[in-house]
C-alpha atoms as a PDB file:
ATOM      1  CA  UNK A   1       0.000   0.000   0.000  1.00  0.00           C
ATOM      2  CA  UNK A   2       0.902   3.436  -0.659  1.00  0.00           C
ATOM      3  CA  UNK A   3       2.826   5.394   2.241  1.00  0.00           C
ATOM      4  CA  UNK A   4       2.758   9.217   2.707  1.00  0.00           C
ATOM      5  CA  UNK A   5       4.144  11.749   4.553  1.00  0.00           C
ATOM      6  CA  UNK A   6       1.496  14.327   4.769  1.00  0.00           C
ATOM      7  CA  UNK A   7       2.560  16.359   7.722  1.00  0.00           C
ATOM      8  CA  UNK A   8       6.049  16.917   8.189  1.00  0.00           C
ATOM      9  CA  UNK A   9       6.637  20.060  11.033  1.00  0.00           C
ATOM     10  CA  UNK A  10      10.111  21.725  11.451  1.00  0.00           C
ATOM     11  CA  UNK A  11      12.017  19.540  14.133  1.00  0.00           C
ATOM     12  CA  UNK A  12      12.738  20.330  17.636  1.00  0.00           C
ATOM     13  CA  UNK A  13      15.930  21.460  18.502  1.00  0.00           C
ATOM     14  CA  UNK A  14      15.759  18.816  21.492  1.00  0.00           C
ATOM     15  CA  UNK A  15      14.414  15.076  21.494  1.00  0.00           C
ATOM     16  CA  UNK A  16      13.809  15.475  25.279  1.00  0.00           C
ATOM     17  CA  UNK A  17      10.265  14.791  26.679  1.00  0.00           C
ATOM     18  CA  UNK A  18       9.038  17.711  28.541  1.00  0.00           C
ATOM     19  CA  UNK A  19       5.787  19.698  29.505  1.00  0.00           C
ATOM     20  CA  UNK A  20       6.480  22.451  27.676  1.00  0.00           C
ATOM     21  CA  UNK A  21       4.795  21.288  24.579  1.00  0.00           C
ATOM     22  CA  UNK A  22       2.271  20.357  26.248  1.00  0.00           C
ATOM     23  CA  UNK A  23       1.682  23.433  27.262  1.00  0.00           C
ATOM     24  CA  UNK A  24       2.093  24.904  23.368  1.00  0.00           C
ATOM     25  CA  UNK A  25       0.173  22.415  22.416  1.00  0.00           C
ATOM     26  CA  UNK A  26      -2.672  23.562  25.373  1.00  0.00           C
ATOM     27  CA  UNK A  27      -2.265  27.222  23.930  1.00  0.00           C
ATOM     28  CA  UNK A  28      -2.995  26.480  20.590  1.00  0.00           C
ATOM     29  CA  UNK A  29      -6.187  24.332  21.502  1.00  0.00           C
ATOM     30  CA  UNK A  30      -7.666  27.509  23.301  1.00  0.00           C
ATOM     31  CA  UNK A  31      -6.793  29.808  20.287  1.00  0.00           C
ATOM     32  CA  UNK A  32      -8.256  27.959  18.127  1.00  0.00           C
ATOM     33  CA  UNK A  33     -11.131  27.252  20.411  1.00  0.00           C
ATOM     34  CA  UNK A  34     -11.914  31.234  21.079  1.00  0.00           C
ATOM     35  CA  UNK A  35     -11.566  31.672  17.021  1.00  0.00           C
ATOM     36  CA  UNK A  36     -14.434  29.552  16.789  1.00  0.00           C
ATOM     37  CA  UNK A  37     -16.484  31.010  19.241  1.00  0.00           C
ATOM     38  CA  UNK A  38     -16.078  34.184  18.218  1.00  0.00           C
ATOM     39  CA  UNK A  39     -16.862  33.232  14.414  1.00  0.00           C
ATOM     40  CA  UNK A  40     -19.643  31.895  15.948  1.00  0.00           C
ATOM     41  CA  UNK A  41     -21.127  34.599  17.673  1.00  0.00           C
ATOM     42  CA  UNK A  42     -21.153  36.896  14.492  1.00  0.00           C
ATOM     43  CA  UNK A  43     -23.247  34.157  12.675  1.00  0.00           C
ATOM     44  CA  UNK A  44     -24.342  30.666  12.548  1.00  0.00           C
ATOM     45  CA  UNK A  45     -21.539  28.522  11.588  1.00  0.00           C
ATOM     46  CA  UNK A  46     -21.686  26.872   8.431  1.00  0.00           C
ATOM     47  CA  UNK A  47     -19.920  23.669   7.877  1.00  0.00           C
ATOM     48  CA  UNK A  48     -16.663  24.912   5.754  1.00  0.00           C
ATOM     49  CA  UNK A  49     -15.776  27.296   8.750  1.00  0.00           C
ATOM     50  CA  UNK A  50     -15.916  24.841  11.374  1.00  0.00           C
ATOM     51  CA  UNK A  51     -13.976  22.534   9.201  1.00  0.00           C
ATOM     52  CA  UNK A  52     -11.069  25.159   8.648  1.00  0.00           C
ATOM     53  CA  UNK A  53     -10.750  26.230  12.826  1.00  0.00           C
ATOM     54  CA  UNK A  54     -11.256  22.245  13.317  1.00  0.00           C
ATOM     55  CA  UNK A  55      -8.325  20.995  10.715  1.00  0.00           C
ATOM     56  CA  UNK A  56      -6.165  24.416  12.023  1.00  0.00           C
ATOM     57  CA  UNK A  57      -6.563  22.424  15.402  1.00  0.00           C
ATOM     58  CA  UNK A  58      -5.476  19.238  14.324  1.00  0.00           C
ATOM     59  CA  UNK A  59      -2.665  20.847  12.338  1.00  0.00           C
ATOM     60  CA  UNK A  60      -1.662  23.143  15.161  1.00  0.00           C
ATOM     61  CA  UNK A  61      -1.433  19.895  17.903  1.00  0.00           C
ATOM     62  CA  UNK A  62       0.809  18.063  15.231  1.00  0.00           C
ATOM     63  CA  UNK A  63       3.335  21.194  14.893  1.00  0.00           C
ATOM     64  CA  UNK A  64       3.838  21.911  18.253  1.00  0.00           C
ATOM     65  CA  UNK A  65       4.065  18.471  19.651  1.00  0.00           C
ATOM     66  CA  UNK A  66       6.630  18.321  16.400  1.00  0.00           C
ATOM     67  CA  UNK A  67       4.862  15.389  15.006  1.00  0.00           C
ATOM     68  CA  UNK A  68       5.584  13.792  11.572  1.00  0.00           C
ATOM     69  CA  UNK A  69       2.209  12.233  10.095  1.00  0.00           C
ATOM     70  CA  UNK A  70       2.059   9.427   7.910  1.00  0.00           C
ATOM     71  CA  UNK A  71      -0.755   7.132   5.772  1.00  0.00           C
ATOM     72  CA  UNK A  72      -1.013   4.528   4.523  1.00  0.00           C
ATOM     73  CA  UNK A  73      -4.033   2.754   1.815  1.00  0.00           C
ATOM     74  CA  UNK A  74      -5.438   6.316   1.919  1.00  0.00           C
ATOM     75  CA  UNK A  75      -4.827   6.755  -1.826  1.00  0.00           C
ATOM     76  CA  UNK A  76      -7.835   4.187  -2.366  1.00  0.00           C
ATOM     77  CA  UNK A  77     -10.516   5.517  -0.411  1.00  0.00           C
ATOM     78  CA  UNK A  78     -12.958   7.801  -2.575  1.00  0.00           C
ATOM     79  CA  UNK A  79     -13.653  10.887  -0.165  1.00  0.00           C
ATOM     80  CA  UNK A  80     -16.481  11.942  -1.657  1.00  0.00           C
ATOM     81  CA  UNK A  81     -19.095  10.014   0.013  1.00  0.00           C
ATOM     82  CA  UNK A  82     -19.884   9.924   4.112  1.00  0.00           C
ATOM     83  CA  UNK A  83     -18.212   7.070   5.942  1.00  0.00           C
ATOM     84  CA  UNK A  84     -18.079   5.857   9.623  1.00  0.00           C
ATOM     85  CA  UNK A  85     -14.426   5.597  10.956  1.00  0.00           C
ATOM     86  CA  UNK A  86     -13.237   3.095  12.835  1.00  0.00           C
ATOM     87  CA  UNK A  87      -9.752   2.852  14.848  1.00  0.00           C
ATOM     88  CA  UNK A  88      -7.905   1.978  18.076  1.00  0.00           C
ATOM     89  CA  UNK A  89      -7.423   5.015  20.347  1.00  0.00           C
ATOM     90  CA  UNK A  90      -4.697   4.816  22.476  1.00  0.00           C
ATOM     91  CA  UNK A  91      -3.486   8.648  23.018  1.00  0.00           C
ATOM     92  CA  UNK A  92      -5.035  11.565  23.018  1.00  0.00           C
ATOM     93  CA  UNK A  93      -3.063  12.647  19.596  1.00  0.00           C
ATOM     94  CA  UNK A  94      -5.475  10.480  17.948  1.00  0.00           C
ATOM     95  CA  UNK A  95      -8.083  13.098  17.126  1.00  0.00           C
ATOM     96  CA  UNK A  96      -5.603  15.488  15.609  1.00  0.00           C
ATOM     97  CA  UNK A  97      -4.232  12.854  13.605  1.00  0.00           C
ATOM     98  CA  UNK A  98      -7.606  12.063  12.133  1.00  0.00           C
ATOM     99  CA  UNK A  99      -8.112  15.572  11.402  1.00  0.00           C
ATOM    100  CA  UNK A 100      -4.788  15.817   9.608  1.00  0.00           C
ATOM    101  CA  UNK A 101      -5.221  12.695   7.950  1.00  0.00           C
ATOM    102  CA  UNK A 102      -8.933  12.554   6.704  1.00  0.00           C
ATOM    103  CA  UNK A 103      -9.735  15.394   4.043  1.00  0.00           C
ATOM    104  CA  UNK A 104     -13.177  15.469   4.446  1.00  0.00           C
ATOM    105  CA  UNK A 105     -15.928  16.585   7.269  1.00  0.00           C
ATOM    106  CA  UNK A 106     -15.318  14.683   9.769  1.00  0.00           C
ATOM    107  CA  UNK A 107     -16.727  14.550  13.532  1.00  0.00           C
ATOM    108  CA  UNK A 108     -15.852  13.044  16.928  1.00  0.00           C
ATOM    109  CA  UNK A 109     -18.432  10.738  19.103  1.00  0.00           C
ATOM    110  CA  UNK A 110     -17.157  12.252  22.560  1.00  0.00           C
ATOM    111  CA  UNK A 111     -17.648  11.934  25.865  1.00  0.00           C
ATOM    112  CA  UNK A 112     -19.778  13.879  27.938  1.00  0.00           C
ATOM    113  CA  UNK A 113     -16.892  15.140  29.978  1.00  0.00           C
ATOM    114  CA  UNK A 114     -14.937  16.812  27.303  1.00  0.00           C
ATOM    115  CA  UNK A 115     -18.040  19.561  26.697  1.00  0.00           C
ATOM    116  CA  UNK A 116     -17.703  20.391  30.655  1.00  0.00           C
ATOM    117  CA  UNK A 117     -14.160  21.850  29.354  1.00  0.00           C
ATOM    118  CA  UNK A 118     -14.498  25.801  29.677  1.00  0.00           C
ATOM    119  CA  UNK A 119     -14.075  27.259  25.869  1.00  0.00           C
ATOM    120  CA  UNK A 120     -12.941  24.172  24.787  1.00  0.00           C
ATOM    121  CA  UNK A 121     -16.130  22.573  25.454  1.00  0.00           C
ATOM    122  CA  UNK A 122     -18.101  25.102  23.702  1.00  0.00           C
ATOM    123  CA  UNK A 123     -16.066  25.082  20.869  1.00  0.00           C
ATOM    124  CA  UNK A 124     -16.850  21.569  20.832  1.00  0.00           C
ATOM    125  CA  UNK A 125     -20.734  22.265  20.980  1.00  0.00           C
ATOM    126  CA  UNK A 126     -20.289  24.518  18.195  1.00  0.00           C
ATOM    127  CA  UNK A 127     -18.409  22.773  15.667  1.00  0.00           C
ATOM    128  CA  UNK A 128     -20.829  19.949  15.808  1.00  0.00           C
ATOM    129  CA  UNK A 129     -19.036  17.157  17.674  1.00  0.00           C
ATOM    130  CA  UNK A 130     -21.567  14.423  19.510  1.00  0.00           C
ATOM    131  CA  UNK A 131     -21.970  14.459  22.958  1.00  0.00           C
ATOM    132  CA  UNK A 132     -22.173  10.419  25.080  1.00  0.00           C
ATOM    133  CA  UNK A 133     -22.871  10.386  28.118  1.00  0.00           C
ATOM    134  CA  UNK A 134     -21.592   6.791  28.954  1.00  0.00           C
ATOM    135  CA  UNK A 135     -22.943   6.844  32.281  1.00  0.00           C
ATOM    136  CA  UNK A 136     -26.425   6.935  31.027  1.00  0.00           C
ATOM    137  CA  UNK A 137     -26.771   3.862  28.555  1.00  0.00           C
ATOM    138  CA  UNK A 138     -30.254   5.038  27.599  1.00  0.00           C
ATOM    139  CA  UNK A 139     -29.041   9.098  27.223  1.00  0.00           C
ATOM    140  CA  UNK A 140     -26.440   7.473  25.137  1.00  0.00           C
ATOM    141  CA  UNK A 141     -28.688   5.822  22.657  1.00  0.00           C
ATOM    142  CA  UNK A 142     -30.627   8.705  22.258  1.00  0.00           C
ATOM    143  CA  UNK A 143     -27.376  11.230  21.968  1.00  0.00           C
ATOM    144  CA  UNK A 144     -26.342   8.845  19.235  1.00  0.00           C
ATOM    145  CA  UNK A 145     -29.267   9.670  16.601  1.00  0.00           C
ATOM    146  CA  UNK A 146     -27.098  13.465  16.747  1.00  0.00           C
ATOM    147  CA  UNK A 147     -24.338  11.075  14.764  1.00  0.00           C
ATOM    148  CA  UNK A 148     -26.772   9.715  12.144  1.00  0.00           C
ATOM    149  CA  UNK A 149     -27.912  13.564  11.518  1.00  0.00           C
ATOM    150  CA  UNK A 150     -24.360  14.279  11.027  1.00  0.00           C
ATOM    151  CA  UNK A 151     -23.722  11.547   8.059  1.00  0.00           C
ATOM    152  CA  UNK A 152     -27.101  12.843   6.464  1.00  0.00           C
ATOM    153  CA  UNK A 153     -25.209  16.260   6.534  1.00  0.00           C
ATOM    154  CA  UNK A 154     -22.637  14.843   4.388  1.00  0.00           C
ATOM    155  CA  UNK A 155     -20.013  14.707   7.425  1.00  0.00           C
ATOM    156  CA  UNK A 156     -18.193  11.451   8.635  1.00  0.00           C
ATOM    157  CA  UNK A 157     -17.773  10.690  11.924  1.00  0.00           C
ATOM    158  CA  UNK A 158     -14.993   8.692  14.257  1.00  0.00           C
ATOM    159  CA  UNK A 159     -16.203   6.509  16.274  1.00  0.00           C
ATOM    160  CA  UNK A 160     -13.629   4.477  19.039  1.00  0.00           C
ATOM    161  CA  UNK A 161     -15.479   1.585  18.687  1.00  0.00           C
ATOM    162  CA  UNK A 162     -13.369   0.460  22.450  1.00  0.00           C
ATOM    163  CA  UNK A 163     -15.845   3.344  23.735  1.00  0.00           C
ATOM    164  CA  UNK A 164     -12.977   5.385  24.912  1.00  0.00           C
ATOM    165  CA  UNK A 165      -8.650   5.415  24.843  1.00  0.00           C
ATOM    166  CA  UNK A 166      -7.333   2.451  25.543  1.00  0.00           C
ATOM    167  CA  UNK A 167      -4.258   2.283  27.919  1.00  0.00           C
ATOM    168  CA  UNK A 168      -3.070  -0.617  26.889  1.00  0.00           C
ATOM    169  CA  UNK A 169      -1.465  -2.139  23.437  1.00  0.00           C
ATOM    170  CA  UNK A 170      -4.712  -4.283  22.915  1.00  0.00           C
ATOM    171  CA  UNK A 171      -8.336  -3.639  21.905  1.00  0.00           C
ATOM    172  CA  UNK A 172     -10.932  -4.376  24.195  1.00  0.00           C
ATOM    173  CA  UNK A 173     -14.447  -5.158  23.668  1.00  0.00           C
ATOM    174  CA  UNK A 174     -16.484  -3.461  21.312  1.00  0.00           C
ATOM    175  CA  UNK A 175     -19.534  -1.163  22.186  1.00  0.00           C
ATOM    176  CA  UNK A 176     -22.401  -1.147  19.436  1.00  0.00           C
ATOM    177  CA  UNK A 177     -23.787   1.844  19.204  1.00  0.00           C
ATOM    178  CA  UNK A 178     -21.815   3.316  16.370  1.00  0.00           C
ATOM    179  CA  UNK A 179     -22.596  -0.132  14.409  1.00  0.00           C
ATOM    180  CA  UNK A 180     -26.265   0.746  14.795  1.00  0.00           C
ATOM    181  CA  UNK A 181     -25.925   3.919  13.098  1.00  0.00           C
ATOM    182  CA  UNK A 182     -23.711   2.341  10.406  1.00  0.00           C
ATOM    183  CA  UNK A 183     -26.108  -0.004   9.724  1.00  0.00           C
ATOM    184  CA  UNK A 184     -29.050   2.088  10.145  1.00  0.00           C
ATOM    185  CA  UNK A 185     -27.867   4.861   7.475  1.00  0.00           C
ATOM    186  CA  UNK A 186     -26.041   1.986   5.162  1.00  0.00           C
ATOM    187  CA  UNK A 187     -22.840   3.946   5.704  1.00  0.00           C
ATOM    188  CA  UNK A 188     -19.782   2.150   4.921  1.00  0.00           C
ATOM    189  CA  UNK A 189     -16.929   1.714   7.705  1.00  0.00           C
ATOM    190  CA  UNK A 190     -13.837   2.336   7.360  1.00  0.00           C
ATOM    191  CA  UNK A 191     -11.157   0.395   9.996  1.00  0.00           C
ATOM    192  CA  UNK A 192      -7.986   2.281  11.047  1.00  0.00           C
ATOM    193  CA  UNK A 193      -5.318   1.475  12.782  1.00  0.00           C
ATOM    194  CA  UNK A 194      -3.189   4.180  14.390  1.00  0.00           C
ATOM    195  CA  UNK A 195       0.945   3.524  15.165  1.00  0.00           C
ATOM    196  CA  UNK A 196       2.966   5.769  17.176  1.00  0.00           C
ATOM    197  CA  UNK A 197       0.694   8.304  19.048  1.00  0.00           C
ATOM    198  CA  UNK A 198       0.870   6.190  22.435  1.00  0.00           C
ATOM    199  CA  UNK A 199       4.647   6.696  22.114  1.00  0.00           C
ATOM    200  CA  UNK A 200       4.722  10.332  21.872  1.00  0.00           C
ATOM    201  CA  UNK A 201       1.987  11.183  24.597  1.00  0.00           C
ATOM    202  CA  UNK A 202       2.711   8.115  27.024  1.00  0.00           C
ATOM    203  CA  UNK A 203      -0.615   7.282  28.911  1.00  0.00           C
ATOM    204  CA  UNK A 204      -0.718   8.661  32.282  1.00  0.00           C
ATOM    205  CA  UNK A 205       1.647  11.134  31.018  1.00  0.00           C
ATOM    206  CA  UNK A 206       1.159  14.723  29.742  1.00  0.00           C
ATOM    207  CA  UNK A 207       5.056  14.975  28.897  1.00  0.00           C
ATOM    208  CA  UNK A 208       5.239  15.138  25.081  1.00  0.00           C
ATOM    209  CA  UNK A 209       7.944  12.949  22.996  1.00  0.00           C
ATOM    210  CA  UNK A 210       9.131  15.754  20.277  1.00  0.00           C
ATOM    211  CA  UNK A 211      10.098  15.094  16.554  1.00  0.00           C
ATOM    212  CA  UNK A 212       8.347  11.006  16.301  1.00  0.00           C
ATOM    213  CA  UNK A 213       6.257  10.055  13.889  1.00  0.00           C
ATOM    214  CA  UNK A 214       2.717   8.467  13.639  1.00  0.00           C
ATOM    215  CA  UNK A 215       1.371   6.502  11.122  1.00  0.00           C
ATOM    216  CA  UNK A 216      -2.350   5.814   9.988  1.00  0.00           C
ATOM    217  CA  UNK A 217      -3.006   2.659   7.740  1.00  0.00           C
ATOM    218  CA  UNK A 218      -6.306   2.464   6.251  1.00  0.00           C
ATOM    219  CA  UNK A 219      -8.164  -0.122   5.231  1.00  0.00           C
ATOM    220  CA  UNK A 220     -10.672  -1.018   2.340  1.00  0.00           C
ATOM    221  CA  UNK A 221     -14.521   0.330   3.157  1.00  0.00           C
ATOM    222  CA  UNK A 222     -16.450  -2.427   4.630  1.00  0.00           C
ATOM    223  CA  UNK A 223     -20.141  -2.294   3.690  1.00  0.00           C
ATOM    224  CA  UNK A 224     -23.348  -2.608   6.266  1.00  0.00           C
ATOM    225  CA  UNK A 225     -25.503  -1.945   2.932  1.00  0.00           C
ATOM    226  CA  UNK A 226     -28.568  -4.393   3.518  1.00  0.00           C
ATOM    227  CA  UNK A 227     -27.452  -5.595   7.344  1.00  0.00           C
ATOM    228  CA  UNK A 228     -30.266  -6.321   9.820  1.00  0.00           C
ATOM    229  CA  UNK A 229     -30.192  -6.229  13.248  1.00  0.00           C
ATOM    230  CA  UNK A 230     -28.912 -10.232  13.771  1.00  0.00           C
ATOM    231  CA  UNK A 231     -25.988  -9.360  11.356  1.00  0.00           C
ATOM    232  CA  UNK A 232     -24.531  -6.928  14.340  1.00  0.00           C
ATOM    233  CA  UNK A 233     -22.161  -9.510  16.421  1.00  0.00           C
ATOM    234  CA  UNK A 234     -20.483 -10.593  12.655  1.00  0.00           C
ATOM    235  CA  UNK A 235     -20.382  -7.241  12.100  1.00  0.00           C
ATOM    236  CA  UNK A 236     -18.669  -5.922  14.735  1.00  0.00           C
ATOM    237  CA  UNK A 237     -16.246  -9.185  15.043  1.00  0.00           C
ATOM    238  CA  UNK A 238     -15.478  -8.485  10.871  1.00  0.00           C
ATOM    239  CA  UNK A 239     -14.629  -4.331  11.939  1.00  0.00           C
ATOM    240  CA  UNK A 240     -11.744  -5.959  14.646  1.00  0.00           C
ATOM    241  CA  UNK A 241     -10.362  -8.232  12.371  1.00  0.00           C
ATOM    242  CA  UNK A 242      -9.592  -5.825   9.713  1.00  0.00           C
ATOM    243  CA  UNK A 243      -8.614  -3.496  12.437  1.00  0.00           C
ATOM    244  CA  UNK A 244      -5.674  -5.633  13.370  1.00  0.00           C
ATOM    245  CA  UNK A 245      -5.007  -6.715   9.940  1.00  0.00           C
ATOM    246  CA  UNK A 246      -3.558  -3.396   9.586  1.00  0.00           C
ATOM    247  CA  UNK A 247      -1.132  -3.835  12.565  1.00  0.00           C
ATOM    248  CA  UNK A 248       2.256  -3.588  11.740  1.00  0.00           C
ATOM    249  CA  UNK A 249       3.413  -5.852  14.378  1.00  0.00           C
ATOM    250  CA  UNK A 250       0.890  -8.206  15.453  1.00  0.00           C
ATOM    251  CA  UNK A 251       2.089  -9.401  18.438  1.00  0.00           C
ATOM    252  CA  UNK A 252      -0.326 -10.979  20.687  1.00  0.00           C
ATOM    253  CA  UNK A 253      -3.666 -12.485  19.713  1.00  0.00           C
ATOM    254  CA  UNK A 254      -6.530  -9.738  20.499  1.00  0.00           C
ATOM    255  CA  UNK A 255     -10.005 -11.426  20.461  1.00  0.00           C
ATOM    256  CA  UNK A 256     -12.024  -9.767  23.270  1.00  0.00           C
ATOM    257  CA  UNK A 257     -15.411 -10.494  22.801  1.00  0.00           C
ATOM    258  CA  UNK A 258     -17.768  -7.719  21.235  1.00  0.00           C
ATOM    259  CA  UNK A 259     -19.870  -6.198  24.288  1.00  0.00           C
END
């Protein structure tokens, strides 16, 4: 498959891990975060704006956590229609990545906490990202049907199909909700598997490894066009596999059960 480099920031001048870019990377998030919000209370904000402070965001976390961004398979994927994406999560550089990586609309399925976040938060609200509450199953379901209005809007949407970052090298089991609204909609999925972020923001860490590189390997759409409701467990077992077909090193077998 075809590899590119599609973000490649000036390096640091040290390898070090430290706080400090962190604590660019912090500033840029509210900058961005207050441009929106103030676009946003001149008039309603249309989809191209959001997209531009929302890519400037991803683009901005990659640069000053001096980040080199990679992909692989994307050159197959036609961009032109709505898909639901699919990936491991294990940092919290994911999300920029997909920004970076993706060049279409694109949302996040988020958790309820994130839209507590002063500014940040309402940025969030503004740009369209979907709020889960994953205390509340049934809130949840409900909060979901935002993500279906979204793909009828033309946008894609992530989805960590774990339910949130995983800590860990391994996937664990699968939530279903965004497999409903695949199916629902007939919206393809696309599986993902992201290499390197965990390395650069360590979990439990907020020290940031400077001038490493994450990849992205994408794989071929897989279809939910004429699935039912008792093709959901295949469904979701087919979306792991392919996941971890993309691994570069396999490793260990990873078949958690879908939940």
């Amino acid at each position: 498959m075809k590899r590119e480099i599609i973000f490649d920031p000036t390096p640091s001048s040290s390898d070090s891990p430290s706080l400090f870019y962190a604590a660019k990377m912090a500033l840029a998030t509210l900058g961005e975060s207050v441009g929106l919000l103030w676009d946003a209370s001149f008039h309603p904000l249309s989809i191209p704006l959001a997209d531009k402070h929302i890519k400037q965001f991803g683009r901005n976390l990659l640069k000053e956590s001096h980040t080199t961004l990679e992909v692989v398979g994307r050159s197959t994927i036609n961009f032109s229609r709505s898909y639901v994406y699919m990936s491991n999560h294990p940092s919290v550089l994911d999300i920029p990545a997909l920004f970076e990586a993706i060049p279409q609309s694109l949302r996040m399925v988020a958790k309820n906490e994130l839209f507590q976040v002063p500014i940040f938060g309402q940025a969030m609200e503004q740009s369209g990202f979907i709020r889960i509450d994953r205390r509340n199953r049934q809130k949840a379901i409900t909060q979901l049907e935002t993500a279906k209005e979204r793909l009828k809007e033309g946008i894609s949407v992530w989805v960590s199909p774990e339910g949130t970052r995983n800590r860990t090298t391994e996937m664990g089991p699968f939530k279903k909700g965004g497999f409903h609204i695949a199916m629902s909609l007939a919206v393809p999925i696309i599986p993902i598997w992201i290499e390197g972020t965990e390395q650069i923001i360590r979990p439990g860490s907020f020290k940031v490894h400077p001038n490493r590189k994450t990849t992205l390997f994408f794989g071929s759409p897989i279809s939910t066009t004429g699935l039912e409701k008792e093709n959901l467990e295949n469904l979701m077992i087919q979306v792991r596999q392919e996941i971890l077909k993309l691994r570069p090193y396999k490793g260990a077998s990873n078949s958690a059960d879908p939940a």
